[in-house]
Structure formats: C-alpha cells, structure tokens
N, C-alpha and C. Protein backbone atom coordinates (compact mmCIF):
# COMPACT_ATOMS: atom_id res chain seq x y z
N UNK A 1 68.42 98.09 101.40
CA UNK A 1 69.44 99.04 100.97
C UNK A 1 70.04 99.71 102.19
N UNK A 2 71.30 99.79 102.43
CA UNK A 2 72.01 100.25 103.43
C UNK A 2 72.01 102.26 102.98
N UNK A 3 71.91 102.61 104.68
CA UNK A 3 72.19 103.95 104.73
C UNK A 3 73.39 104.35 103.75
N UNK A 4 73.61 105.33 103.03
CA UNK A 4 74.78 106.25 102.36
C UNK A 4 75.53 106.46 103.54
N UNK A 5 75.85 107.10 104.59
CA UNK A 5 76.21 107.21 105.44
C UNK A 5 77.17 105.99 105.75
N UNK A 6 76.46 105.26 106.22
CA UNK A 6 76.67 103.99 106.97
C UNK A 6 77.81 103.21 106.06
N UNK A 7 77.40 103.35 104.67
CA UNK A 7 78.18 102.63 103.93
C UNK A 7 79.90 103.81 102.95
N UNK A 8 79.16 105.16 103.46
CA UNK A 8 80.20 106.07 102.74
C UNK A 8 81.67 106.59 103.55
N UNK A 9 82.89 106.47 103.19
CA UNK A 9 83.88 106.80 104.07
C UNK A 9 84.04 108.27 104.37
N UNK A 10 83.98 108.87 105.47
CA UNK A 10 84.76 110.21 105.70
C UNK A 10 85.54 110.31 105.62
N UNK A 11 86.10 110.90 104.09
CA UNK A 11 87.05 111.43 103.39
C UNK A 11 88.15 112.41 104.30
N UNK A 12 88.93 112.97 104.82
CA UNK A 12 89.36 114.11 104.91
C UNK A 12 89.49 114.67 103.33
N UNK A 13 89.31 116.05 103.49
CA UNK A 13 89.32 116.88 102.37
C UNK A 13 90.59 116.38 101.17
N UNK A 14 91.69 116.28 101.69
CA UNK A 14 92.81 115.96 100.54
C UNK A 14 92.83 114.41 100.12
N UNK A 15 91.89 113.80 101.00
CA UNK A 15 91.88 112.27 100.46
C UNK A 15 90.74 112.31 99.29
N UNK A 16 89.88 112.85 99.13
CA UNK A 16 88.93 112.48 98.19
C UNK A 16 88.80 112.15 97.39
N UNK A 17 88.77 110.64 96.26
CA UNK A 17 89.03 109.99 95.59
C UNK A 17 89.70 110.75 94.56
N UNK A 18 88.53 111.20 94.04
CA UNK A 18 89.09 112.81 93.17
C UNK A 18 90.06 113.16 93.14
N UNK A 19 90.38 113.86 94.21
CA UNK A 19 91.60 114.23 94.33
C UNK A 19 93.08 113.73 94.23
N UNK A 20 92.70 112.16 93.71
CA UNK A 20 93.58 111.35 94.72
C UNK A 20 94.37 111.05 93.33
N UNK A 21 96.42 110.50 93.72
CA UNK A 21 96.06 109.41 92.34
C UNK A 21 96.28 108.48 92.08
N UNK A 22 95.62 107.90 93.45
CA UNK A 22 95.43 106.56 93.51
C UNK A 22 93.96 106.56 94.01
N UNK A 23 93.13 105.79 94.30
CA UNK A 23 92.15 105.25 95.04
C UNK A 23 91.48 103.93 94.40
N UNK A 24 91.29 102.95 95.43
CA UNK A 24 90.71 101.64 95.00
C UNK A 24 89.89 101.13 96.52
N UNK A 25 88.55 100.68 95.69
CA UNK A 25 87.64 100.21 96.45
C UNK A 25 87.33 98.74 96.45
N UNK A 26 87.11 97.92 97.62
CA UNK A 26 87.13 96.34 97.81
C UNK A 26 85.76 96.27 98.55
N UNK A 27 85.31 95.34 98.60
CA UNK A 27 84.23 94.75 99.66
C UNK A 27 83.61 93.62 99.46
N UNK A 28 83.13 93.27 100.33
CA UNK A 28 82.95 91.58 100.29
C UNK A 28 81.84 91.27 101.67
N UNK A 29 80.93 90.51 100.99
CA UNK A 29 80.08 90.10 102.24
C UNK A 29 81.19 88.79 102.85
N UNK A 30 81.02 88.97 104.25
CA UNK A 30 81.91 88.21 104.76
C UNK A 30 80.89 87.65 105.69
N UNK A 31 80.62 85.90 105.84
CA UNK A 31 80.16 85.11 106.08
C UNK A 31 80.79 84.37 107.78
N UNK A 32 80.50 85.99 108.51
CA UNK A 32 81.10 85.74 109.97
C UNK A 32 80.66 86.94 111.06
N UNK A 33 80.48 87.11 112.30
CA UNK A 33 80.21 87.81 112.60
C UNK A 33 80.83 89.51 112.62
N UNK A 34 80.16 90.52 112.58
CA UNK A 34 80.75 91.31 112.55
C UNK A 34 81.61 91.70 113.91
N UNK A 35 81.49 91.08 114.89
CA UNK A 35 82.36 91.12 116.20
C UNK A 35 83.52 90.30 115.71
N UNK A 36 83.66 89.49 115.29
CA UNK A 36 85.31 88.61 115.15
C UNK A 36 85.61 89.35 113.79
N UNK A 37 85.11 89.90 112.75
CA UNK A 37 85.30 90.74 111.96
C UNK A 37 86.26 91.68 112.88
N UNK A 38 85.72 92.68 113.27
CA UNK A 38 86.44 93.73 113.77
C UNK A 38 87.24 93.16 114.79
N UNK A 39 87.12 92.34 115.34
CA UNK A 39 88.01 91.67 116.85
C UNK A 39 89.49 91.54 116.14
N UNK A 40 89.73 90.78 114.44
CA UNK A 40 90.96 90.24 113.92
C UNK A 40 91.78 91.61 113.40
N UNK A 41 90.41 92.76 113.03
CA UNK A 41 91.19 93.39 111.82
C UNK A 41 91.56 94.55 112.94
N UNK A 42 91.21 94.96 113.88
CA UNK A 42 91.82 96.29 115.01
C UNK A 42 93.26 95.47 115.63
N UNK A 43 93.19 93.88 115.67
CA UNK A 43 94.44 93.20 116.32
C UNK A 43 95.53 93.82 115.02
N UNK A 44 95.82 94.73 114.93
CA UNK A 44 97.16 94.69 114.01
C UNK A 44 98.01 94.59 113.78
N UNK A 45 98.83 93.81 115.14
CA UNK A 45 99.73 92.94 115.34
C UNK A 45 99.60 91.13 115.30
N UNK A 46 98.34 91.22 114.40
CA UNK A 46 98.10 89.74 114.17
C UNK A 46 98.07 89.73 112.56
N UNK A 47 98.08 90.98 111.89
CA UNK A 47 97.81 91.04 110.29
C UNK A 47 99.37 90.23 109.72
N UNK A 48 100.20 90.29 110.10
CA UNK A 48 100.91 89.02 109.33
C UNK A 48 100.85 87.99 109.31
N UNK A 49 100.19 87.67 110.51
CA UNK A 49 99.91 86.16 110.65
C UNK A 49 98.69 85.68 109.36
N UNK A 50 98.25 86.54 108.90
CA UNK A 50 96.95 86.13 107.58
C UNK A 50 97.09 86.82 106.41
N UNK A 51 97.62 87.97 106.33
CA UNK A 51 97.74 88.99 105.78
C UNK A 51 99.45 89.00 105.14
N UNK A 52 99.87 88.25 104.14
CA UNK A 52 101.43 88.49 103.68
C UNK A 52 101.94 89.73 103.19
N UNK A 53 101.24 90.08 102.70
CA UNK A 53 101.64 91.99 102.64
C UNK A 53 101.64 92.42 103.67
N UNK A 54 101.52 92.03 104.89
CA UNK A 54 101.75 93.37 106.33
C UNK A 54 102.73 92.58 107.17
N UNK A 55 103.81 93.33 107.23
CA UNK A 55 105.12 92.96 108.11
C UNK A 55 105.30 94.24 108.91
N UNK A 56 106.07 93.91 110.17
CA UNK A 56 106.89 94.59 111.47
C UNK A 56 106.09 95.65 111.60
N UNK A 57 104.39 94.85 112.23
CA UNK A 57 103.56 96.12 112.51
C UNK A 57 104.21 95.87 114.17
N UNK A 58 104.31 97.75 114.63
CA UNK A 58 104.77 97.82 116.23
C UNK A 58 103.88 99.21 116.42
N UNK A 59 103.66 99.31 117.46
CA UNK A 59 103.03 100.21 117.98
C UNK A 59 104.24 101.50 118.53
N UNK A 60 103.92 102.57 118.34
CA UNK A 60 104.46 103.75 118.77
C UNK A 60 103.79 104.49 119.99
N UNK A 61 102.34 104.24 119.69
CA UNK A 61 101.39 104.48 121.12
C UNK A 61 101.09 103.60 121.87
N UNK A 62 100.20 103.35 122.90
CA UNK A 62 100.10 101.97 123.38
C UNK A 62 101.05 100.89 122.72
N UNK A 63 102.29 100.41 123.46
CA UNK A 63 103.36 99.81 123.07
C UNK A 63 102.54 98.27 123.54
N UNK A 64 102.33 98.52 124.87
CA UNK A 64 101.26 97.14 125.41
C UNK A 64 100.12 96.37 124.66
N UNK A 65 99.80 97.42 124.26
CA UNK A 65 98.40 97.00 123.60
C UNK A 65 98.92 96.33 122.31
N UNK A 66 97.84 95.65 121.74
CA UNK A 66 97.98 95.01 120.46
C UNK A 66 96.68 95.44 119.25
N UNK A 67 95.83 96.33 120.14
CA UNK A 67 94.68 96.65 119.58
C UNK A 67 94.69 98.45 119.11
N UNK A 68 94.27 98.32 117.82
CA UNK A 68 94.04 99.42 116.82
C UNK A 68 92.73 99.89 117.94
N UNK A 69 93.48 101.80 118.54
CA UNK A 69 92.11 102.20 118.89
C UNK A 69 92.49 104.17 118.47
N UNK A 70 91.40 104.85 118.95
CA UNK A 70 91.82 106.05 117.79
C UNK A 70 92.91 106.83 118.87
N UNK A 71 93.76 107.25 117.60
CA UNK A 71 94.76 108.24 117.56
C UNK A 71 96.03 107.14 117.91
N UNK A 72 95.91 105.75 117.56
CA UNK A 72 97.40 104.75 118.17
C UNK A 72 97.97 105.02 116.71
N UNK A 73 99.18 105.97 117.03
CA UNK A 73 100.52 105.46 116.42
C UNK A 73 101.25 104.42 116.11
N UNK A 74 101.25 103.86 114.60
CA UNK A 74 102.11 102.90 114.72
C UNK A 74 103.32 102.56 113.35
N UNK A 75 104.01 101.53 113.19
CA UNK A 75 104.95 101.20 112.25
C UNK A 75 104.43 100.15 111.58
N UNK A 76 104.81 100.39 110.13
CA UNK A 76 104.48 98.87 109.66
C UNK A 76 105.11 98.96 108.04
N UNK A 77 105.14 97.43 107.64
CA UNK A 77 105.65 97.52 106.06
C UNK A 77 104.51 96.95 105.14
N UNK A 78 103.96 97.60 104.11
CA UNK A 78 103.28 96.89 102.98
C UNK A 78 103.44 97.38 101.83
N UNK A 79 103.42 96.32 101.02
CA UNK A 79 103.85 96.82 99.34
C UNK A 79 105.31 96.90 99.26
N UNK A 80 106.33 96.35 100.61
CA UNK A 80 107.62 96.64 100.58
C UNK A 80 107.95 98.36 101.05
N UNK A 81 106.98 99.05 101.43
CA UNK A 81 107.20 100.06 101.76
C UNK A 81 106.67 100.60 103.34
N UNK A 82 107.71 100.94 103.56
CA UNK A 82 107.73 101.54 105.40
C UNK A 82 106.94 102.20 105.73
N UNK A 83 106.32 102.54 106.55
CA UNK A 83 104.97 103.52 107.07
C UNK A 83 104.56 103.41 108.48
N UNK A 84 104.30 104.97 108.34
CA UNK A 84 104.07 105.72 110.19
C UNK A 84 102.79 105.66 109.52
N UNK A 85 101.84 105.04 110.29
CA UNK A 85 100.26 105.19 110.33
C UNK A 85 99.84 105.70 111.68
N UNK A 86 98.81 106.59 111.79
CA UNK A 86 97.83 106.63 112.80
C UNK A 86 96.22 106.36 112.52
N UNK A 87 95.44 106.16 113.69
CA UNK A 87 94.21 105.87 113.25
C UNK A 87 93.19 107.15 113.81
N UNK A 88 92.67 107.40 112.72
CA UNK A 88 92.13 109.09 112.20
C UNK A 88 90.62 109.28 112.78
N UNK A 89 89.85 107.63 112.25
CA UNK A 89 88.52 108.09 112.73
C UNK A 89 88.99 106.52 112.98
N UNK A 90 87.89 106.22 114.47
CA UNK A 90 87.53 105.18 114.82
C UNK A 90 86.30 105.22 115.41
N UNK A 91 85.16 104.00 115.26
CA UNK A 91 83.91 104.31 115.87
C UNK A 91 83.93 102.57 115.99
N UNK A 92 84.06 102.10 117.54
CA UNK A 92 84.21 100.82 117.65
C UNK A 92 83.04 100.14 116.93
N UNK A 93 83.56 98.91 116.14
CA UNK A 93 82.89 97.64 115.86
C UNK A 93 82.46 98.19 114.60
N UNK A 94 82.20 99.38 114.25
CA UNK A 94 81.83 99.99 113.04
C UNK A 94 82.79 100.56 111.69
N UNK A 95 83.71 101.44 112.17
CA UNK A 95 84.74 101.92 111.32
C UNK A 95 85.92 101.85 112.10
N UNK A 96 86.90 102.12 111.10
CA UNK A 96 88.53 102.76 111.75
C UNK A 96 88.99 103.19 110.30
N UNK A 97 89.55 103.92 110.44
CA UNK A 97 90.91 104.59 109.66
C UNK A 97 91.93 105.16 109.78
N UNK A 98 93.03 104.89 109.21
CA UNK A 98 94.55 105.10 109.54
C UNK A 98 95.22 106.09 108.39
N UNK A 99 95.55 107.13 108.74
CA UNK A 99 96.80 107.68 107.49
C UNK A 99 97.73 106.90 107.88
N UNK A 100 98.95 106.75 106.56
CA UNK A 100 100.29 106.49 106.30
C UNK A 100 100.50 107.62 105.81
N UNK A 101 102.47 107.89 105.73
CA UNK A 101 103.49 107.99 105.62
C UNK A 101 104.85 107.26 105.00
N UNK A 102 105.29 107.53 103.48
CA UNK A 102 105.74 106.80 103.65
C UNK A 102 107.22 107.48 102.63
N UNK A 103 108.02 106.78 102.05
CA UNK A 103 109.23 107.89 101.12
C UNK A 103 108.47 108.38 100.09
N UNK A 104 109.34 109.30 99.66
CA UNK A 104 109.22 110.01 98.46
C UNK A 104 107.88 110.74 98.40
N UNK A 105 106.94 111.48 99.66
CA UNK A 105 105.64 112.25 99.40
C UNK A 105 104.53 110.92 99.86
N UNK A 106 104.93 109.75 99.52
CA UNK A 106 103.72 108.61 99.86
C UNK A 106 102.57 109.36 101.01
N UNK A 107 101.73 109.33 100.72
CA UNK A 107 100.94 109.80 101.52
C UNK A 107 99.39 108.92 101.55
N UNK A 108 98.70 108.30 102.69
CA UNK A 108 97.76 107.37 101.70
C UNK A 108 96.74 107.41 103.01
N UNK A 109 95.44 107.56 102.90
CA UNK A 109 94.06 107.25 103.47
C UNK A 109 93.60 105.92 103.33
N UNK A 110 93.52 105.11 104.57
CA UNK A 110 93.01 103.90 104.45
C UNK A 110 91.69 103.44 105.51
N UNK A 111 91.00 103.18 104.51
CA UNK A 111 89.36 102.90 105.50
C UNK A 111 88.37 101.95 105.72
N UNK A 112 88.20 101.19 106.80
CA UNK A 112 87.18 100.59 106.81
C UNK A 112 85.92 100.65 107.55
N UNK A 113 85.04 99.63 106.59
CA UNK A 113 83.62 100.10 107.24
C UNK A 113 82.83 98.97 107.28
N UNK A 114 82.40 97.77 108.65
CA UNK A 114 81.67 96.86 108.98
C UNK A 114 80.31 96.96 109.36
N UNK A 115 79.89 96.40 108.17
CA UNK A 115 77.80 96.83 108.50
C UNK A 115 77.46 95.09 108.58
N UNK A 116 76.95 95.23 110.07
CA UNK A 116 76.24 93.77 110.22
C UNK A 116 75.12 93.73 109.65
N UNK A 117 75.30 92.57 109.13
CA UNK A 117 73.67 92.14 108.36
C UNK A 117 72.83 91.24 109.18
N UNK A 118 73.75 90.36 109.65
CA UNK A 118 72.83 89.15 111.41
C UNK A 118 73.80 89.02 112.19
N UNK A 119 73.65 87.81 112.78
CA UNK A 119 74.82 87.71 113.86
C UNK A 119 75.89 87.32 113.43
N UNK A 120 75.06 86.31 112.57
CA UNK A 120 76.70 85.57 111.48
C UNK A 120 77.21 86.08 110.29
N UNK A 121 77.08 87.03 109.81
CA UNK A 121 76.97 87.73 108.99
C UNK A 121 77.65 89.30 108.17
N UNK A 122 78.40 89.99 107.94
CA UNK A 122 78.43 91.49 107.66
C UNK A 122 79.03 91.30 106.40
N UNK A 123 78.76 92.78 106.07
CA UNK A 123 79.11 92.91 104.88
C UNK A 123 80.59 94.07 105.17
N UNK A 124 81.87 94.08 104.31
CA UNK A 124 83.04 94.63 105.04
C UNK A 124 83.72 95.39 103.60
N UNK A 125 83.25 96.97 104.11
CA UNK A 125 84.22 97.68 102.46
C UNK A 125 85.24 98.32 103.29
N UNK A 126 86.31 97.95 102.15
CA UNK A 126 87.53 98.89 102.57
C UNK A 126 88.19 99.51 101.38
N UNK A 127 88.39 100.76 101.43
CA UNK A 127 88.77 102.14 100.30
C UNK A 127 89.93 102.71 100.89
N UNK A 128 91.22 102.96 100.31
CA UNK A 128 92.05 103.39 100.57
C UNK A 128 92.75 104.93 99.07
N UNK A 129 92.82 106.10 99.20
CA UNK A 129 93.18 107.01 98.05
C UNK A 129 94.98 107.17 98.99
N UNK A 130 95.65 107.78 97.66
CA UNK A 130 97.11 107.63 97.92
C UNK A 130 96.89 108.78 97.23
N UNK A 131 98.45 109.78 97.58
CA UNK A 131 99.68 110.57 96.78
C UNK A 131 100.59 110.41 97.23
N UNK A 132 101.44 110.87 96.07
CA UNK A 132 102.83 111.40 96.07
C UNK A 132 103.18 109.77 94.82
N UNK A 133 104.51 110.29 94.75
CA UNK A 133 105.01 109.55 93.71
C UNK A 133 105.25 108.54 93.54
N UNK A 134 105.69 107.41 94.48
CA UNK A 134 105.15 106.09 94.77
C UNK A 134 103.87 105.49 94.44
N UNK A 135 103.05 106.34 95.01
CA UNK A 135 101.05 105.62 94.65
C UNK A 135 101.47 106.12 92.90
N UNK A 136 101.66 106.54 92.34
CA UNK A 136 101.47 107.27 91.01
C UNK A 136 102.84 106.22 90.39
N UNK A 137 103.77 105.88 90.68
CA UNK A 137 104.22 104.74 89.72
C UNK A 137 104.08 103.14 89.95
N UNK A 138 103.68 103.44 91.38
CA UNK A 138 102.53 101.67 91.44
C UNK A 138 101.32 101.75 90.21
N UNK A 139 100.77 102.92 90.50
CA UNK A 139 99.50 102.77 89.55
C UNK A 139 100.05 102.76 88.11
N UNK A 140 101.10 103.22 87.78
CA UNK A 140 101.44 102.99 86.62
C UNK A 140 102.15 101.27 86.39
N UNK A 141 103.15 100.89 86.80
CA UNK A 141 103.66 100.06 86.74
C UNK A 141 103.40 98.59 87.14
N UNK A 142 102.17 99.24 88.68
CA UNK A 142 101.26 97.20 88.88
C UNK A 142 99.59 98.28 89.07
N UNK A 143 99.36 98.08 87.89
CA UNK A 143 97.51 98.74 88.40
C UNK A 143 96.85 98.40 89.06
N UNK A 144 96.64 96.82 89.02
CA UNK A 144 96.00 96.06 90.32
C UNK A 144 96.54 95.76 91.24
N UNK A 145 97.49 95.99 91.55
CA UNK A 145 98.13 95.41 92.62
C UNK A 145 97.69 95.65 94.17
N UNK A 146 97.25 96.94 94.18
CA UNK A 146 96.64 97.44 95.70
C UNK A 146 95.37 96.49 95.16
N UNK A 147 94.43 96.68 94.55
CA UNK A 147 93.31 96.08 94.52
C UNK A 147 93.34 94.66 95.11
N UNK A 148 94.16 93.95 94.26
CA UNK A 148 94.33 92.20 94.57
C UNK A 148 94.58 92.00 96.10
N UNK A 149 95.77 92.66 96.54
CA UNK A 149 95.86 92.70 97.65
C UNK A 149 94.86 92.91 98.84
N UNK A 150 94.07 94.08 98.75
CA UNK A 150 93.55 94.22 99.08
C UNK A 150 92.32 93.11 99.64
N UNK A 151 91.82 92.21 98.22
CA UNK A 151 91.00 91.50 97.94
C UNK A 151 91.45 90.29 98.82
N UNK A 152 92.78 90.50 98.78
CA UNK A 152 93.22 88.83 99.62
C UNK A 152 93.30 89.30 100.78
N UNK A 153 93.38 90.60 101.41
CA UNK A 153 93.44 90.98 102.95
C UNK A 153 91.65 90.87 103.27
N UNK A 154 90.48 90.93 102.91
CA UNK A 154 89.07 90.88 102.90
C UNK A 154 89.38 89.37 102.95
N UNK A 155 89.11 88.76 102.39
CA UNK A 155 89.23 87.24 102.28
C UNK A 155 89.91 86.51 103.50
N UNK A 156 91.18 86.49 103.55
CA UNK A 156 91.56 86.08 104.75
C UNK A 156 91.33 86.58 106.15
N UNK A 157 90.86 87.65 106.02
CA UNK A 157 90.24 88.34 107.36
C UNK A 157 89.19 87.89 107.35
N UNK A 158 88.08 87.19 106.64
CA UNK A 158 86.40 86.31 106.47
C UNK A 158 87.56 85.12 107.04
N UNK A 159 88.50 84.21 106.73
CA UNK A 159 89.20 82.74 107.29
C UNK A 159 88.86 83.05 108.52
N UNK A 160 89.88 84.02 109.11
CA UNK A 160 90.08 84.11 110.28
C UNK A 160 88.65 84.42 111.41
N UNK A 161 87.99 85.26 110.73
CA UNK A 161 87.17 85.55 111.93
C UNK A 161 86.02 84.43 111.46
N UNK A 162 85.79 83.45 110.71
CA UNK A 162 84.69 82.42 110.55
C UNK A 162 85.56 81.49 111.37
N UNK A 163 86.93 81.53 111.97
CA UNK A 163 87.39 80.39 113.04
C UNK A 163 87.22 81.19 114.45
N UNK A 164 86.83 82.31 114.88
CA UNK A 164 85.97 82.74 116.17
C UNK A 164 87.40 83.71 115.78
N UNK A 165 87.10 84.01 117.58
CA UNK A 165 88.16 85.75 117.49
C UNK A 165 89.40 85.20 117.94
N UNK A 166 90.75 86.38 117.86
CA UNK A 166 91.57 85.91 117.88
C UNK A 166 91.89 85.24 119.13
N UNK A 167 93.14 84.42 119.25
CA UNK A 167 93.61 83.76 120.40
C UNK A 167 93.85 84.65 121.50
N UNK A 168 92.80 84.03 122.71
CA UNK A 168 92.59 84.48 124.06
C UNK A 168 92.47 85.39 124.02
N UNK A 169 91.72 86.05 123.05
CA UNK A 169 91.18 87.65 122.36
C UNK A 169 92.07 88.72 122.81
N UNK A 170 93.36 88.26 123.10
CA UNK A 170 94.46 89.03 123.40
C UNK A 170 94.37 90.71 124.39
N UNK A 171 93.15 90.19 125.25
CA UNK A 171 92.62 91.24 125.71
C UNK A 171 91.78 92.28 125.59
N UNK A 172 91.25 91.30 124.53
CA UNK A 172 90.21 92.48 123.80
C UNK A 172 88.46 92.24 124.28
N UNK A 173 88.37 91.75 125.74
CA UNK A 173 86.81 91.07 126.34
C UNK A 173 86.15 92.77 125.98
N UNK A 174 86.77 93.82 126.90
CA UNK A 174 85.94 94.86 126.75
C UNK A 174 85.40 95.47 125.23
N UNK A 175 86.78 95.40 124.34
CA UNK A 175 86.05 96.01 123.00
C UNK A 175 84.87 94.98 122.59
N UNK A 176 85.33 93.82 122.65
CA UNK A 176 84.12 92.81 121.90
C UNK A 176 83.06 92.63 122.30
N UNK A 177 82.82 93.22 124.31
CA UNK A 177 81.69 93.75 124.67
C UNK A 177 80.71 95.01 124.24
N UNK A 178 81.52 95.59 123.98
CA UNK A 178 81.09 96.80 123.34
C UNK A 178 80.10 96.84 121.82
N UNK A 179 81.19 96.14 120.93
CA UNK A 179 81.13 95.92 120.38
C UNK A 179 79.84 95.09 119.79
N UNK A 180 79.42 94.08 120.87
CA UNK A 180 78.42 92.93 120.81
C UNK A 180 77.12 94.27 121.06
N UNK A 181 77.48 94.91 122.30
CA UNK A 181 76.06 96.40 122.26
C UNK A 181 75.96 96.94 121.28
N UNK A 182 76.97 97.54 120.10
CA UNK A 182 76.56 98.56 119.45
C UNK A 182 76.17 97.68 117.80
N UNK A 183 76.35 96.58 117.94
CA UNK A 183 75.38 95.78 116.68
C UNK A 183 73.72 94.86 117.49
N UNK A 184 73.83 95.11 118.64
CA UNK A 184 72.84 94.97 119.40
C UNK A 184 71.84 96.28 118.91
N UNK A 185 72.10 97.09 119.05
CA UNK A 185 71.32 98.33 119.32
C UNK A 185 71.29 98.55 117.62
N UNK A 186 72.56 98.34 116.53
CA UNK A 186 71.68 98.22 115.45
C UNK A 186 70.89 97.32 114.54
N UNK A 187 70.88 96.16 115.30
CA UNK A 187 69.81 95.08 115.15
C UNK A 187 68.49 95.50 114.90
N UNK A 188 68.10 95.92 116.75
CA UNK A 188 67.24 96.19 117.48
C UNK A 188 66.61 97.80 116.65
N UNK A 189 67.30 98.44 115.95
CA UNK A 189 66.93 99.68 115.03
C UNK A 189 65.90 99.51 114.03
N UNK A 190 66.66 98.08 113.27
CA UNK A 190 66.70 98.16 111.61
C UNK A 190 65.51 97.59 111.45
C-alpha cells in the first residue's frame, strides 16, 4: 500500500475537489520506467507529438528550454481552449503541477504524481479540478470528455516512454540524472 502522501495531490485551497466544478481523476500503472515517464511528460513541447488534445505549447519562461521545471510560464491549447499555465509545485521525477487560465473565469488545477514501483515499472495519477463557466458547461454538455482524454494522454505517455526517453533527451541528461537518484534513494527506502 502506497503512502497517502505520496499518492495525495496538494490541493491549493480553492482547487479542492470540493470546491471545484469540475474535478476528474485518471491513473494507470504504466509498464515503463518512471525516469522516461517523467523525461516525456515535463518535455511539453513534445505533448503534441502523442498527445492530440495539446497544441502550440511555447514557453513564456525559459524560451530555450523545452523542459517543464517550477514556476516556467507557458502557452498552450486543449479542449480547443487557450491557456497561460504555470507550474505551481514541482518535485523532480516525482510530481509537477501547473495552473491554467483560460476565457470566460476558466480557471483549472492540473496534477501529477509518479510512484515507482521497479525500474520498469510506475504507477502514474493525474487529477485536474476546474472553475468558472467553461469547466461547468463542458461538464454539462461532454461529462467525460476531460476524463477520456485524459485517459488517452496516460496511455500514450506509457507508448512513448516504453520506447526509452525522448529524442537525444533534448537536454534533459541532468534532470534524468537526478531523477535516476531520487527513485534510487526510494528504492533503497521501501
């Protein structure tokens, strides 16, 4: 049984499912390491390439970089809708999360959380809660729709990282070093 912790998202206060009126939860044991796990899904200028719901992701912070790290500003489209994201909490190889921005009040918490189970191996939840009036006539008008999506962004992110990490890891040797220590050290814990 995995820690509560380990497996629970830090909410900010106005995201709390509860509160929310939207929220939908996904997860999936994904049959790959948790290093090319996190190596594909921080590249977030590679999520269209697997991911058909995510178009004209650009960076606003690190313009160079191609890698999701905390507090990077960036642009992007999903669901057909425009959004200023930043990333809120990040704890390499383990979590990240991003608010959006988007018309009409859109406002939305999006989170993930990679718990290695072996080398080849993790298990990968991702929970996202919404407001404003957009999340509230999606949920009325496609109920599953974040869900499914969702389900196919987990899935094709298991394709991608069961074919190793991305191409010429686009500069990412140091995070995936890191990265390789801090599921080292919770190996070596559990």
């Amino acid at each position: 049984m995995q820690n509560t912790e380990q497996t629970t998202v830090n909410w900010p206060i106005e995201f709390q499912p509860n509160r929310c009126a939207v929220h939908v939860k996904n997860e999936l044991e994904i049959a790959a390491s948790a290093v090319n796990v996190w190596s594909w899904l921080v590249h977030a200028r590679l999520w269209p390439t697997y991911y058909n719901n995510s178009q004209n992701v650009n960076f606003i912070t690190d313009k160079e970089s191609s890698i999701l790290r905390e507090n990077t500003r960036f642009t992007w489209r999903t669901f057909g809708v425009n959004l200023t994201s930043q990333v809120r909490e990040y704890i390499e190889g383990e979590r990240i999360a991003w608010d959006a921005r988007g018309l009409l009040g859109l406002y939305v918490y999006h989170a993930w959380i990679i718990i290695p189970r072996d080398e080849n191996n993790c298990y990968v939840i991702t929970e996202e809660s919404q407001h404003g009036l957009v999340a509230r006539l999606s949920k009325f008008f496609f109920p599953r729709r974040m869900y499914t999506q969702h389900q196919h962004w987990l899935e094709q992110l298991q394709h991608m990282a069961k074919q190793g990490l991305p191409p010429n890891n686009l500069g990412c040797e140091q995070h995936i070093q890191k990265c390789e220590r801090v599921h080292l050290n919770v190996d070596n814990h559990a």
